[in-house]
N, C-alpha and C. Protein backbone atom coordinates (compact mmCIF):
# COMPACT_ATOMS: atom_id res chain seq x y z
N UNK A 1 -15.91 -103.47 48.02
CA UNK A 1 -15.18 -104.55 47.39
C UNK A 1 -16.05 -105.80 47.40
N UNK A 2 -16.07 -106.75 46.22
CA UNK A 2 -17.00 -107.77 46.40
C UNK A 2 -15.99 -108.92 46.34
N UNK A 3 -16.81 -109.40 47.38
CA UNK A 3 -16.26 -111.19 47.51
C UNK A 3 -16.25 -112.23 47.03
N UNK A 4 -16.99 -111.89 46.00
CA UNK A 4 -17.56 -113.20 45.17
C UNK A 4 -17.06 -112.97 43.99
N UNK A 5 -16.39 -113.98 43.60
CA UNK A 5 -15.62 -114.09 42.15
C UNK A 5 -16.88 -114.44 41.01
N UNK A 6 -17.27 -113.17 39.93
CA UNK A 6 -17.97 -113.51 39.12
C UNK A 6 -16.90 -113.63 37.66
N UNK A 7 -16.66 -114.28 37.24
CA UNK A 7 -16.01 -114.72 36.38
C UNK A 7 -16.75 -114.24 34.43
N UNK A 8 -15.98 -113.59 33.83
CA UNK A 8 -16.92 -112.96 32.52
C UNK A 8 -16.39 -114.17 31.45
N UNK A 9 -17.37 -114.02 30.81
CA UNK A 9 -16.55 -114.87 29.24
C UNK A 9 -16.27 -114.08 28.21
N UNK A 10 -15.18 -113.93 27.86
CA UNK A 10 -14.72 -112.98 26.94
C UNK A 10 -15.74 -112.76 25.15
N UNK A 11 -15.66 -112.19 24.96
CA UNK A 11 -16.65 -112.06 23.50
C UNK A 11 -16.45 -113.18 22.06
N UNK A 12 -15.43 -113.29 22.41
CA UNK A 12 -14.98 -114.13 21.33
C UNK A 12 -14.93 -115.70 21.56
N UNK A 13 -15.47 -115.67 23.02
CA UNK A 13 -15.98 -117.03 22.55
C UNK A 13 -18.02 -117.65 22.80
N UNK A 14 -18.51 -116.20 22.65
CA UNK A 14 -19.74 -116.09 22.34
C UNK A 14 -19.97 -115.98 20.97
N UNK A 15 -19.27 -115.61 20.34
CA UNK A 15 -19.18 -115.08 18.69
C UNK A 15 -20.04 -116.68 18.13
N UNK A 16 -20.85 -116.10 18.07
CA UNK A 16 -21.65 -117.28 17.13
C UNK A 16 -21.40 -118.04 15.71
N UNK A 17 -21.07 -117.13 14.92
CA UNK A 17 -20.46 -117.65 13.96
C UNK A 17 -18.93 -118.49 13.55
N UNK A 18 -18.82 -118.38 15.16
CA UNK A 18 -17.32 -119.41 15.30
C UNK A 18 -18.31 -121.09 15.96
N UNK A 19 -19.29 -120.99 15.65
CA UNK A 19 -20.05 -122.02 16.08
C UNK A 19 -19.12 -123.20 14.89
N UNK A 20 -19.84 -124.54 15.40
CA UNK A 20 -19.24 -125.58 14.78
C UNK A 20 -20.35 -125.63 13.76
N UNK A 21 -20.04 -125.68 12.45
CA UNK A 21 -20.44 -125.81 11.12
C UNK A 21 -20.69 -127.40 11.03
N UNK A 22 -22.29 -127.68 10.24
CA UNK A 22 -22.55 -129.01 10.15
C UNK A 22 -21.98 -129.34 9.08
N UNK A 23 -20.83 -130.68 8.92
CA UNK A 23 -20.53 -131.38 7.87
C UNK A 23 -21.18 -131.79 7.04
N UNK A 24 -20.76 -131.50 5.44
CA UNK A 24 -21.63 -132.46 4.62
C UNK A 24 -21.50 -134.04 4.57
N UNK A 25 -22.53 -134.64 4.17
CA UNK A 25 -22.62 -136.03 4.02
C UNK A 25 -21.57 -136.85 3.13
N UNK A 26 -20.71 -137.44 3.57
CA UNK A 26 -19.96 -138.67 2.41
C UNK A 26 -20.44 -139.61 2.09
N UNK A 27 -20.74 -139.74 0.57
CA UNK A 27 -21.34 -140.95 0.12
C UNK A 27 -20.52 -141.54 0.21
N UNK A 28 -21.00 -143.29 0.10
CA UNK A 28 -19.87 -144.29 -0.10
C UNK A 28 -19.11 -144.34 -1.60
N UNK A 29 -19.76 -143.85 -2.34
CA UNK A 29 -18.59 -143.67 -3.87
C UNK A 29 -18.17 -142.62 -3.44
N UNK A 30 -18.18 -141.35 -2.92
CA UNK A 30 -17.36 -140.43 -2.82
C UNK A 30 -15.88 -140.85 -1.73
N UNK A 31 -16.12 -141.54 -0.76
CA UNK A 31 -15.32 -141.95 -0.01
C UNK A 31 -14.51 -143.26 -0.62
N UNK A 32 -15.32 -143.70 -1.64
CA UNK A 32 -13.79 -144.64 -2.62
C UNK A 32 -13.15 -143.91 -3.69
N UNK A 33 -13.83 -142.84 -3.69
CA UNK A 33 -13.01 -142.23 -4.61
C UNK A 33 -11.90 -141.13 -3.79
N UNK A 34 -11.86 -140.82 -2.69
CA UNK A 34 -11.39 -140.27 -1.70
C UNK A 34 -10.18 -141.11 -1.40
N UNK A 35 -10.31 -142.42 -1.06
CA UNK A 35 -9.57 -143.70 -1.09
C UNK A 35 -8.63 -143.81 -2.23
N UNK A 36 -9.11 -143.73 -3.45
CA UNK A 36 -8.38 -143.88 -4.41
C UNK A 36 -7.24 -142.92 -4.73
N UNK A 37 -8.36 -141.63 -4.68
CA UNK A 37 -7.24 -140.62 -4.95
C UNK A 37 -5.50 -140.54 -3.47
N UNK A 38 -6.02 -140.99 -2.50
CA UNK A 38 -5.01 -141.14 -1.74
C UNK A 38 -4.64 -142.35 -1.70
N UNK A 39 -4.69 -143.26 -2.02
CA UNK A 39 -3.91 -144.67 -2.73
C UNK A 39 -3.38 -144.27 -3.73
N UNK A 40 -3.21 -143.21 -4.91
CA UNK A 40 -2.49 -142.83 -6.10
C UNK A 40 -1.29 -141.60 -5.24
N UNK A 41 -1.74 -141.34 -3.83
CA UNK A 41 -0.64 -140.38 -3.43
C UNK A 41 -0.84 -138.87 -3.75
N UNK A 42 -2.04 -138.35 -4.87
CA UNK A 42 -2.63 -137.50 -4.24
C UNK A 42 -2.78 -136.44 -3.25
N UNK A 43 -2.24 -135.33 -3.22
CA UNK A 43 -2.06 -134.59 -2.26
C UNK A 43 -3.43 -134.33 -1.17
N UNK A 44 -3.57 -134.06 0.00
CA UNK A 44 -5.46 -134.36 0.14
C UNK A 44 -6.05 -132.86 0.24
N UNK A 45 -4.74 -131.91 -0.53
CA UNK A 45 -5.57 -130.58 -0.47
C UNK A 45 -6.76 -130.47 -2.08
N UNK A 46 -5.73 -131.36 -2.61
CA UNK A 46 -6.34 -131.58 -3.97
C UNK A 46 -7.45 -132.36 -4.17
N UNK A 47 -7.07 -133.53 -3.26
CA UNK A 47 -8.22 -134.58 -2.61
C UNK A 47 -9.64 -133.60 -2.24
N UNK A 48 -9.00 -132.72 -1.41
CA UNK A 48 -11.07 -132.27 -0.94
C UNK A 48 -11.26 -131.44 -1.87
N UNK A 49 -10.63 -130.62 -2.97
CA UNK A 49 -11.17 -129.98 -4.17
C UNK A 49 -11.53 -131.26 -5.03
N UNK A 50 -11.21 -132.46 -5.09
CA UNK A 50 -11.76 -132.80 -6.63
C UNK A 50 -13.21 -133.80 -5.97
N UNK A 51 -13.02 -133.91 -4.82
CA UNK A 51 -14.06 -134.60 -4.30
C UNK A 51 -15.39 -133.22 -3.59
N UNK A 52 -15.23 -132.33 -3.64
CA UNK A 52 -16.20 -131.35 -3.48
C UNK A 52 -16.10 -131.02 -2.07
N UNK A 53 -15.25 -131.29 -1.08
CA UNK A 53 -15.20 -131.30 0.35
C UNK A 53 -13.98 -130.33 0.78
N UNK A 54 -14.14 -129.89 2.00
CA UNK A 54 -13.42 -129.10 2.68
C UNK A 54 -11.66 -129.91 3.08
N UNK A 55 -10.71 -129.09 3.26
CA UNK A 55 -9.63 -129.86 4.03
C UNK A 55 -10.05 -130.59 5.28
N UNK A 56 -10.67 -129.37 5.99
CA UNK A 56 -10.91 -130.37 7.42
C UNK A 56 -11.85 -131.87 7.58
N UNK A 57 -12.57 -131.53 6.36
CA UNK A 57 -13.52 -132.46 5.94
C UNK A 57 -12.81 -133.71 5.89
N UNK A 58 -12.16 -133.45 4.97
CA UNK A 58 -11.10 -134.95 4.71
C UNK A 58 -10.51 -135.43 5.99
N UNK A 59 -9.91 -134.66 6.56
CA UNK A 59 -9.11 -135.04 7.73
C UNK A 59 -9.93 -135.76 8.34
N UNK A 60 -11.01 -135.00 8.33
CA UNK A 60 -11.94 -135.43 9.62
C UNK A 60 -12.29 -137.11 9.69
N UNK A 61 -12.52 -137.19 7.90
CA UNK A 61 -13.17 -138.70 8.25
C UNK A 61 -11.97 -139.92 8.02
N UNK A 62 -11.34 -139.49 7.31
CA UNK A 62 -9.57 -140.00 7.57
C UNK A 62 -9.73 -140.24 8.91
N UNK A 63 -9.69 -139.88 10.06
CA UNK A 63 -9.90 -140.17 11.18
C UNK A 63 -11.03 -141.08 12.11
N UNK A 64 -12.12 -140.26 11.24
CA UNK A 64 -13.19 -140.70 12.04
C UNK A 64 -13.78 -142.37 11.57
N UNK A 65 -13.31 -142.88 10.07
CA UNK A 65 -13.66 -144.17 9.71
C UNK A 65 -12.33 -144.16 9.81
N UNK A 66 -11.46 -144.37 10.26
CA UNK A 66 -9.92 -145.01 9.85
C UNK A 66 -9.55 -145.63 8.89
N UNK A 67 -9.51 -144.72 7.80
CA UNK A 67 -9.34 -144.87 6.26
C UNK A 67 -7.74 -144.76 6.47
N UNK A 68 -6.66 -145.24 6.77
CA UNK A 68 -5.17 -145.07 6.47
C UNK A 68 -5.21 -146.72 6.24
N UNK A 69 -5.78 -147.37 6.84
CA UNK A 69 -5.67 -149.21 6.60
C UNK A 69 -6.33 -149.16 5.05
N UNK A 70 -7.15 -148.85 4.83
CA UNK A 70 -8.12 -148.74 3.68
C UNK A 70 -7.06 -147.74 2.44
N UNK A 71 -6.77 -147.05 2.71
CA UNK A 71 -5.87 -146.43 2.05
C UNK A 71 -4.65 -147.07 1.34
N UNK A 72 -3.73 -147.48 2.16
CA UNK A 72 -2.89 -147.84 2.22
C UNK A 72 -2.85 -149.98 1.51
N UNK A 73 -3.90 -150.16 1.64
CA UNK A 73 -4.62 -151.72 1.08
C UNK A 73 -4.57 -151.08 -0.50
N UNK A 74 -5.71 -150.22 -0.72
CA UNK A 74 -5.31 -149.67 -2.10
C UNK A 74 -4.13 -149.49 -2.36
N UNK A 75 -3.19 -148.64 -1.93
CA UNK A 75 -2.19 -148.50 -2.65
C UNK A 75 -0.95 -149.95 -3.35
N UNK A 76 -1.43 -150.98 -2.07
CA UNK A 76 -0.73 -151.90 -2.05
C UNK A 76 -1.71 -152.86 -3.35
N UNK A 77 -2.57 -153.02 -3.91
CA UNK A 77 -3.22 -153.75 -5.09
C UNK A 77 -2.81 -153.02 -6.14
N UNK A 78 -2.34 -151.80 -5.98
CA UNK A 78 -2.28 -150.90 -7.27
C UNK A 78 -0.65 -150.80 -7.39
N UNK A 79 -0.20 -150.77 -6.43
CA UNK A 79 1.38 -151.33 -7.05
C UNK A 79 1.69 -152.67 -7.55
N UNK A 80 0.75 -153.61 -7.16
CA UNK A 80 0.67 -155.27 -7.23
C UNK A 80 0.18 -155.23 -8.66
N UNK A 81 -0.71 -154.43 -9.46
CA UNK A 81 -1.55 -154.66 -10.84
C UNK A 81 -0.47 -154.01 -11.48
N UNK A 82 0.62 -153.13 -10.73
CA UNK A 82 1.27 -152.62 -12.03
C UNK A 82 2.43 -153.34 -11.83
N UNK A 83 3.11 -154.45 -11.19
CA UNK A 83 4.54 -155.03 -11.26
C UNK A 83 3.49 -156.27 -12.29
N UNK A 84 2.71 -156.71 -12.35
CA UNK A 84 1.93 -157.79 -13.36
C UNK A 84 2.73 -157.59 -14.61
């Protein structure tokens, strides 16, 4: 009997291809147009198809620049140009 706890790592989380995938780059016109389309309300599954990007993609930088202030500023000039 051995005394020493050797502990295994199961296979699936050696699986390499569950590795983290490098993001593509957001330009700054792609990310106002990212902006825009979710200032028009835009669904953002539709959002990362018309902008060339993944769902998680979007999420990701939705998060990671805190685009909901930025978002949400658009939406508020674009209801303001259309009560004019």
């Amino acid at each position: 009997m051995n005394l020493i706890f050797s502990p295994t790592i199961p296979s699936v989380f050696l699986d390499s291809s569950r590795a983290a995938k490098p993001r593509k780059i957001w330009h700054a016109k792609v990310i106002r147009r990212f902006i825009n389309l979710r200032a028009l309300a835009v669904p953002i599954e539709e959002c990362a198809v018309i902008v060339g990007h993944t769902l998680e993609d979007c999420i990701h930088i939705i998060e990671e620049h805190n685009l909901h202030e930025a978002i949400n500023t658009r939406r508020h000039v674009l209801i303001k140009d259309v009560m004019r």
